[in-house]
N, C-alpha and C. Protein backbone atom coordinates (compact mmCIF):
# COMPACT_ATOMS: atom_id res chain seq x y z
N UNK A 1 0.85 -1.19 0.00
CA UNK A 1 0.00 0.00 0.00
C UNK A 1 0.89 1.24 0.00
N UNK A 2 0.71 2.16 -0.90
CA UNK A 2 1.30 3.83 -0.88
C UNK A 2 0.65 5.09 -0.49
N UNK A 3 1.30 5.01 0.19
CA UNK A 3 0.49 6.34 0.99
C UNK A 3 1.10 7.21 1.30
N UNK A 4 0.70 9.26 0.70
CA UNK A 4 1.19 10.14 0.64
C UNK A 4 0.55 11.28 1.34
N UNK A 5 0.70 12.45 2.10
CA UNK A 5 -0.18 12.98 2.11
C UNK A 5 0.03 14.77 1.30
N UNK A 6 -0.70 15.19 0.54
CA UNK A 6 -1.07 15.97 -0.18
C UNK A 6 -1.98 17.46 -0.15
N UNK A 7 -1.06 18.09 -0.40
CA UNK A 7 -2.44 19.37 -0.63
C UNK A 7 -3.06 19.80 -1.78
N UNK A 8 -3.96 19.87 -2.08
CA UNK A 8 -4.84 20.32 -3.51
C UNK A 8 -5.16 21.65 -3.51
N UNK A 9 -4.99 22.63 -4.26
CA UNK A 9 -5.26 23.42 -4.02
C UNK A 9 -6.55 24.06 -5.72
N UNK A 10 -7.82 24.15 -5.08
CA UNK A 10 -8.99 24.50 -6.07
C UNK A 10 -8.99 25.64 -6.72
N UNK A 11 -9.21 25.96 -7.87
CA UNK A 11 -10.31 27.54 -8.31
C UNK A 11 -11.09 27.26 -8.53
N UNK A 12 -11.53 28.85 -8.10
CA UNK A 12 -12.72 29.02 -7.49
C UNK A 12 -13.97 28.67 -8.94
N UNK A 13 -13.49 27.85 -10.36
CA UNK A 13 -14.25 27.52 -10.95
C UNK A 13 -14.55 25.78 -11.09
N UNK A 14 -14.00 25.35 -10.55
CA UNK A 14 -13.62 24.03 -10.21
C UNK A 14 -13.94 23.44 -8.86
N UNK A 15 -14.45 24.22 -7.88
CA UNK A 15 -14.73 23.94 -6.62
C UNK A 15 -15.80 22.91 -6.58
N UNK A 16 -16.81 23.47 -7.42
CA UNK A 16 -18.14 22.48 -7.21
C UNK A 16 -18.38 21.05 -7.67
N UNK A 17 -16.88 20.72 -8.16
CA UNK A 17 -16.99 19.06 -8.65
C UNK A 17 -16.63 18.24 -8.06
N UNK A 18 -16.96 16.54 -8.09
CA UNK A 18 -17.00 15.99 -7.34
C UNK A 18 -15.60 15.25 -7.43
N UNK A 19 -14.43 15.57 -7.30
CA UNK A 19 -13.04 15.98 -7.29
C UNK A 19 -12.38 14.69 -6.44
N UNK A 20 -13.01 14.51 -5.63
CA UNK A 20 -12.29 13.62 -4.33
C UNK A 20 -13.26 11.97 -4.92
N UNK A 21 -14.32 12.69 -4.98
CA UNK A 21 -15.01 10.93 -5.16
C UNK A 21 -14.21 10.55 -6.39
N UNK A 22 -13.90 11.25 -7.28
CA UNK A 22 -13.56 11.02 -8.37
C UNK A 22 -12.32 9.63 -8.32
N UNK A 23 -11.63 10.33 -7.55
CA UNK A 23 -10.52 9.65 -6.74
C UNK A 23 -10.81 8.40 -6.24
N UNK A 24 -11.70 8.04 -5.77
CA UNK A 24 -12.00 6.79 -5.41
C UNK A 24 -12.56 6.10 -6.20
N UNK A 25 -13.03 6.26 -6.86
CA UNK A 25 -14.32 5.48 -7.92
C UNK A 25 -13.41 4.88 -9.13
N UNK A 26 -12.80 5.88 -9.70
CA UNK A 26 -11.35 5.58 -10.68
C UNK A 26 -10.84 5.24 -10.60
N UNK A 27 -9.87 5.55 -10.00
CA UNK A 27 -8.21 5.56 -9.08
C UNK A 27 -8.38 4.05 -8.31
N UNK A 28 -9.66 3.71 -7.55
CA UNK A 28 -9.38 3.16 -5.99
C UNK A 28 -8.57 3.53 -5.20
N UNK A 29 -8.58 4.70 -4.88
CA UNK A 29 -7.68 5.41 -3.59
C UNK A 29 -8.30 5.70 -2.78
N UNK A 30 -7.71 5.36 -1.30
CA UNK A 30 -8.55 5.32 0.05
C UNK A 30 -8.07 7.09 0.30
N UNK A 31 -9.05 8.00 0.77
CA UNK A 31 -8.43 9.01 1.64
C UNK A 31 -9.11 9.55 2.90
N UNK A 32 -8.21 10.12 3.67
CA UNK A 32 -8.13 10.92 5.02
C UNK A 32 -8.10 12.09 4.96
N UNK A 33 -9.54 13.18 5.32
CA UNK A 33 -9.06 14.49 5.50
C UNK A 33 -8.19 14.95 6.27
N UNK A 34 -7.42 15.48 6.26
CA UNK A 34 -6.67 16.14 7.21
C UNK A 34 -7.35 17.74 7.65
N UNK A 35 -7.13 18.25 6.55
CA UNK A 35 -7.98 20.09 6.87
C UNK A 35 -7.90 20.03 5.76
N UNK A 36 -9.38 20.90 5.50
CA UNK A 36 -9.95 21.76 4.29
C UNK A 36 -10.62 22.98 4.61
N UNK A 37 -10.50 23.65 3.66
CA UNK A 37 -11.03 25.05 3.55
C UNK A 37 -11.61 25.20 2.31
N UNK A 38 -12.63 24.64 2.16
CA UNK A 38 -13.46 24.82 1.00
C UNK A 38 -14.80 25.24 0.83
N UNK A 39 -14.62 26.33 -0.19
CA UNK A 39 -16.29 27.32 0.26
C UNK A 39 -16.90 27.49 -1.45
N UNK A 40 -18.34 27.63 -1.67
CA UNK A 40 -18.70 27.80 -2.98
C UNK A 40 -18.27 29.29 -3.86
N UNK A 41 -17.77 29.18 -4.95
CA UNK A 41 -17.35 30.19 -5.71
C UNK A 41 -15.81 30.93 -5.13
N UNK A 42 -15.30 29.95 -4.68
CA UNK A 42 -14.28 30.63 -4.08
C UNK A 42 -12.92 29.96 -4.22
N UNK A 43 -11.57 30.11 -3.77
CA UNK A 43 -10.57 28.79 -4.48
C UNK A 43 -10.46 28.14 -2.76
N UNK A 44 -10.18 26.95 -2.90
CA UNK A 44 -9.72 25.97 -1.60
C UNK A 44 -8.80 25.15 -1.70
N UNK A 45 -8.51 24.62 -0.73
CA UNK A 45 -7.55 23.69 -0.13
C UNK A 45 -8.16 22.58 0.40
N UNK A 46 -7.39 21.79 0.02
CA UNK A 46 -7.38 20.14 0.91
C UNK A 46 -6.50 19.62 1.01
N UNK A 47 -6.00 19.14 2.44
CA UNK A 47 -5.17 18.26 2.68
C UNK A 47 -5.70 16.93 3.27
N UNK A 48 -5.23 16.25 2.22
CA UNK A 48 -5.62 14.79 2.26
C UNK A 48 -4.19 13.92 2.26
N UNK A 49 -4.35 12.97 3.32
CA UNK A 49 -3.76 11.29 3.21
C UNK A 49 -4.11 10.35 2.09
N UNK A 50 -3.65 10.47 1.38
CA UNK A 50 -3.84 9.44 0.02
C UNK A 50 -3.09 8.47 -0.19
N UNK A 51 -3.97 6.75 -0.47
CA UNK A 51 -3.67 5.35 0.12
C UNK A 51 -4.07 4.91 -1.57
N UNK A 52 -3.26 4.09 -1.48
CA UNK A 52 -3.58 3.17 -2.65
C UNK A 52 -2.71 2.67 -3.18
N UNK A 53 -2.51 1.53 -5.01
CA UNK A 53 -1.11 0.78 -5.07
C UNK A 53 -0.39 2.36 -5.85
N UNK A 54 0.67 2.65 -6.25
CA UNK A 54 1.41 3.03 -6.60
C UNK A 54 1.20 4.06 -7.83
N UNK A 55 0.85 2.91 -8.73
CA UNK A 55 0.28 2.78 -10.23
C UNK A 55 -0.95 3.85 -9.70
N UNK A 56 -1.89 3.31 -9.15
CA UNK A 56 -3.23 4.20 -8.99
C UNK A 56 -3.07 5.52 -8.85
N UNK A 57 -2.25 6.04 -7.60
CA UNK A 57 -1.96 7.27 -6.93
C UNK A 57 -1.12 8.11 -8.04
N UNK A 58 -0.44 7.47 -8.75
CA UNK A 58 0.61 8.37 -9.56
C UNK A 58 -0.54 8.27 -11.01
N UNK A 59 -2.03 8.07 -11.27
CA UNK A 59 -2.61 8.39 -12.28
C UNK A 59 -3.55 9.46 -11.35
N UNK A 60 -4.07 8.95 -10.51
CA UNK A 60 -4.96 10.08 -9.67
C UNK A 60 -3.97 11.30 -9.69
N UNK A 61 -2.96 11.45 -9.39
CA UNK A 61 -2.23 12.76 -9.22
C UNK A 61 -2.40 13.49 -10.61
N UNK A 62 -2.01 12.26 -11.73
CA UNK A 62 -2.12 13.20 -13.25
C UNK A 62 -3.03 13.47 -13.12
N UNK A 63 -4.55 12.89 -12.66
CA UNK A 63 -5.94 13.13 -13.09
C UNK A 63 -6.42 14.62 -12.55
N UNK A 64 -5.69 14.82 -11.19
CA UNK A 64 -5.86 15.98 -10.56
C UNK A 64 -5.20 17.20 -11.27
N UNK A 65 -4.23 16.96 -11.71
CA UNK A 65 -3.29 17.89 -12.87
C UNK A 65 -3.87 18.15 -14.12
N UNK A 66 -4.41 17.42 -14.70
CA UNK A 66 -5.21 17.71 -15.28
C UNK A 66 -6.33 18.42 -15.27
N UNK A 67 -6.77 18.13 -14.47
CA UNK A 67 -8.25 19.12 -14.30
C UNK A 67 -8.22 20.57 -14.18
N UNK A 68 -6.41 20.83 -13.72
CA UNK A 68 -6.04 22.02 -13.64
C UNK A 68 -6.08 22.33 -12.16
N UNK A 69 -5.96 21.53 -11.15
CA UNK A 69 -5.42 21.86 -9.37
C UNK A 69 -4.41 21.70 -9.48
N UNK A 70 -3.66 22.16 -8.61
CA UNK A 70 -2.30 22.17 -8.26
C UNK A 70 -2.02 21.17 -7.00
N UNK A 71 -0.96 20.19 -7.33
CA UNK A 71 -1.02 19.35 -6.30
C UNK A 71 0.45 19.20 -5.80
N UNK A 72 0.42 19.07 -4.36
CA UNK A 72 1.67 19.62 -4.13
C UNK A 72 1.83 18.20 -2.61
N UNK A 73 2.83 17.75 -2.83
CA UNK A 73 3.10 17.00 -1.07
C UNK A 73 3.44 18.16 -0.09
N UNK A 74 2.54 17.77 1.29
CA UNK A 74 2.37 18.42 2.04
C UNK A 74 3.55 18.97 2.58
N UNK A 75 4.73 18.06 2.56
CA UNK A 75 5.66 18.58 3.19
C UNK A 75 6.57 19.81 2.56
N UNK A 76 5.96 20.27 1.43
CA UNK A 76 6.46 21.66 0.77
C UNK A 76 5.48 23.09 1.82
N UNK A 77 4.41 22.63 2.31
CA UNK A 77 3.51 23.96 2.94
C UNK A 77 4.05 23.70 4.34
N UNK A 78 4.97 22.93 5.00
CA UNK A 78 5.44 22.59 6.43
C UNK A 78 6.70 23.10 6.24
N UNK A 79 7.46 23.94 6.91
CA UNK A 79 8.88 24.26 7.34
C UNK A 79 9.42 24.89 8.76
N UNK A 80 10.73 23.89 9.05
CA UNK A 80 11.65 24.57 10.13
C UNK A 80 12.46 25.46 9.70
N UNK A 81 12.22 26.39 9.79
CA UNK A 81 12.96 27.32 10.18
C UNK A 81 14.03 27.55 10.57
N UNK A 82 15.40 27.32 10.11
CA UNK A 82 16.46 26.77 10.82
C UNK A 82 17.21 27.85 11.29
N UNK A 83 16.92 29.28 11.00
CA UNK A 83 17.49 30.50 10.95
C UNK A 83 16.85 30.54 12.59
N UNK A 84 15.93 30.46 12.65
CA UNK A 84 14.83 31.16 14.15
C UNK A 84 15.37 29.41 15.44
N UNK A 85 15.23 28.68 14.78
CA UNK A 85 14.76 27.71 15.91
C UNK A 85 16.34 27.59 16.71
N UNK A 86 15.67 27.46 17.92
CA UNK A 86 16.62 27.46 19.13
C UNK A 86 16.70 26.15 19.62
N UNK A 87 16.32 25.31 18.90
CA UNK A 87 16.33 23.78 19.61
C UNK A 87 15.80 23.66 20.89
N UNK A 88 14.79 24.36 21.42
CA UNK A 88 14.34 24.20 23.22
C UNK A 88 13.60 22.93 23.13
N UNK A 89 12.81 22.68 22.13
CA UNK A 89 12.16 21.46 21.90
C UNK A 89 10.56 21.23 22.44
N UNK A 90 10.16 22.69 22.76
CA UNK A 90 8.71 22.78 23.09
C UNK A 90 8.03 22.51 22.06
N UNK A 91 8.50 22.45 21.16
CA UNK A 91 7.20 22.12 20.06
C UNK A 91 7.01 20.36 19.75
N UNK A 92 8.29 19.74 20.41
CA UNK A 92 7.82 18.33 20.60
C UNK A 92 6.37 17.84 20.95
N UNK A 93 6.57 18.80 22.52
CA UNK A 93 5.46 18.47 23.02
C UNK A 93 3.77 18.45 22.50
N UNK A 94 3.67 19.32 21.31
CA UNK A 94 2.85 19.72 20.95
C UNK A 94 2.34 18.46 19.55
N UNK A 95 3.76 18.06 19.23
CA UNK A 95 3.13 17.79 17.89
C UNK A 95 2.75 16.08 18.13
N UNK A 96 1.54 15.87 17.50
CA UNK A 96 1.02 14.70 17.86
C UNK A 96 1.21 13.03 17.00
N UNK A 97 1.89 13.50 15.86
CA UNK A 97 2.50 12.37 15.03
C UNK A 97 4.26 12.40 15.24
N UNK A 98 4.60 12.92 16.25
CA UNK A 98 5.97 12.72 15.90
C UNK A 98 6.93 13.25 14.93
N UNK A 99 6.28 14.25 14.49
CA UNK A 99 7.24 14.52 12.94
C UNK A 99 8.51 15.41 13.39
N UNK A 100 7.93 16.32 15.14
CA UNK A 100 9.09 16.57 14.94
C UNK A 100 9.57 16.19 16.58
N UNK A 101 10.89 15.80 16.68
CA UNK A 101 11.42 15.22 17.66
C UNK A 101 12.81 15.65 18.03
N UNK A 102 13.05 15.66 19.25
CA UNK A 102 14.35 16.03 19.62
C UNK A 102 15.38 15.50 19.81
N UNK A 103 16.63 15.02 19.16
CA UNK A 103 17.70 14.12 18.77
C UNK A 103 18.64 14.26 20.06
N UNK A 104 18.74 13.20 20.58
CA UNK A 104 19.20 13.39 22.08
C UNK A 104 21.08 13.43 21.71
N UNK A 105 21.52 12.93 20.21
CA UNK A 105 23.08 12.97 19.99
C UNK A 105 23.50 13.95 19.30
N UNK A 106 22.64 14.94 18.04
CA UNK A 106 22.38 16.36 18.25
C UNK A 106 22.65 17.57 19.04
N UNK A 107 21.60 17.31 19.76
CA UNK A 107 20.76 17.91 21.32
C UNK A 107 19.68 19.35 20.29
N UNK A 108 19.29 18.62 19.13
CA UNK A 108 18.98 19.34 17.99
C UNK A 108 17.23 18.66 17.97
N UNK A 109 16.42 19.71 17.44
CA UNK A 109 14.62 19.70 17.39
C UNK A 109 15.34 18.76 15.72
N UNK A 110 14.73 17.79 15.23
CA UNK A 110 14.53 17.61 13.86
C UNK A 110 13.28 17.36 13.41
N UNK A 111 13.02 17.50 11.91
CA UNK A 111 11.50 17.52 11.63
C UNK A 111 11.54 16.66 10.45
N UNK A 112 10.80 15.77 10.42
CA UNK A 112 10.35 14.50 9.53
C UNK A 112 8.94 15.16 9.09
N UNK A 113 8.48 15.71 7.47
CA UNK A 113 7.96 16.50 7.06
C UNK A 113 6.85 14.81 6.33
N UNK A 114 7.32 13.35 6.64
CA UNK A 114 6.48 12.36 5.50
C UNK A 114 5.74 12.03 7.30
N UNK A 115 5.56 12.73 8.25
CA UNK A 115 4.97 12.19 9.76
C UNK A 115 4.01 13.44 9.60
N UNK A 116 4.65 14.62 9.08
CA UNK A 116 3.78 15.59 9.56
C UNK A 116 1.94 15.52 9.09
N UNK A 117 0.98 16.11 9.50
CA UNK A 117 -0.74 15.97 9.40
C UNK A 117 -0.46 17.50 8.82
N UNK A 118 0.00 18.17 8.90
CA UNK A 118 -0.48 19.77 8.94
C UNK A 118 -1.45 20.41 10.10
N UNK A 119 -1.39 19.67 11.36
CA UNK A 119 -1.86 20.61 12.04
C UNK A 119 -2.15 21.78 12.91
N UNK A 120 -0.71 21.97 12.67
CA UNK A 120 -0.50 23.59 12.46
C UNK A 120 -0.24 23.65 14.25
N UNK A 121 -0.38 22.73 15.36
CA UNK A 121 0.17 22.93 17.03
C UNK A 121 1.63 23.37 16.78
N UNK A 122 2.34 22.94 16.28
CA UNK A 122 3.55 23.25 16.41
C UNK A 122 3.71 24.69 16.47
N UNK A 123 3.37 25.18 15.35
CA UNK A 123 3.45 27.24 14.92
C UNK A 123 2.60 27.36 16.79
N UNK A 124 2.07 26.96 17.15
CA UNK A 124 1.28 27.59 18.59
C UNK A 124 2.08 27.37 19.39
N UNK A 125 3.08 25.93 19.97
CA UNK A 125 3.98 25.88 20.84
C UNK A 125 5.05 26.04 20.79
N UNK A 126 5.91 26.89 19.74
CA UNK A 126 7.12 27.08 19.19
C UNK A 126 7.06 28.74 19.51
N UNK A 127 7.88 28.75 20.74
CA UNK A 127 8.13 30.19 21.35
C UNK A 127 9.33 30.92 20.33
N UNK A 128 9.60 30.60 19.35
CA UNK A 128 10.24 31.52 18.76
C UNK A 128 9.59 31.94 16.90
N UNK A 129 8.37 30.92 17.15
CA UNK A 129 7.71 30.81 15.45
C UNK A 129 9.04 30.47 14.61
N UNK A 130 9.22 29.29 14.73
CA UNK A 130 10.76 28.93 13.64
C UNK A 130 9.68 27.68 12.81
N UNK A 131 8.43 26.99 13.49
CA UNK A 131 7.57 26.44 12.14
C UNK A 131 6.66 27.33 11.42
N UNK A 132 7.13 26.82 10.11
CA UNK A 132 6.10 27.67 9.06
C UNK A 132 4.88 26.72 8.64
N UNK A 133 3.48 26.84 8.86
CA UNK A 133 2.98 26.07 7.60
C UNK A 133 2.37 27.39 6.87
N UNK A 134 1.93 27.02 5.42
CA UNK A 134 1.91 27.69 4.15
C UNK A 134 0.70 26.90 3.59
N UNK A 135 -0.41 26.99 4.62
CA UNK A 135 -1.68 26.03 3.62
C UNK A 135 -2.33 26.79 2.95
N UNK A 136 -2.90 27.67 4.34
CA UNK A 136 -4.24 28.37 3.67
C UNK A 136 -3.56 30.30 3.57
């Protein structure tokens, strides 16, 4: 099984189709919302966990390219900051998949961007804002 997770990003003329089922019905790809921001007549976002064999996911992606969304792996809208971060490692605490963790032979915060959800705790417990996300 391959599994990626992804952001889509809509215009606002393309919003009203059925975009995601599409994905399943075709493709056979299992997915997980993560966060969306999607409103009528307007452009949106989705971040989705996308499951399926290989072959499937890498035609669903053309299929989405095609239609004219922009599809991007999530871990391009997630960044450390390496200029700001102070390694204190409060934002461990916060983040709930592990993506980012504190390397005890280091003594360094590192961030695994294929763990991250996008849910954005980190930017809240990171006393110096050294995470970026870039969704919405």
């Amino acid at each position: 099984m391959y599994s990626k997770k992804i952001t889509i990003r809509y215009s606002a003329d393309i919003v009203d189709q059925p975009i995601i089922y599409q994905l399943v019905k075709k493709y056979d790809l299992a997915f997980n919302i993560l966060k969306a921001r999607i409103s009528p007549r307007r452009e949106g976002i989705i971040v989705l966990e996308l499951s399926g064999t290989e072959e499937n996911f890498d035609n669903g992606i053309r299929f989405l390219k095609e239609k004219g969304l922009r599809v991007e792996p999530l871990s391009k809208s997630v960044i450390q900051n390496l200029d700001k971060c102070v390694h204190c490692g409060a934002c461990t605490a916060f983040c709930p998949t592990n993506a980012l963790y504190f390397d005890k032979e280091s003594m360094k915060v590192l961030f695994d961007p294929e763990k991250c959800n996008g849910c954005e705790l980190c930017v809240l417990g990171c006393p110096v804002r050294a995470m970026e996300i870039d969704l919405f």
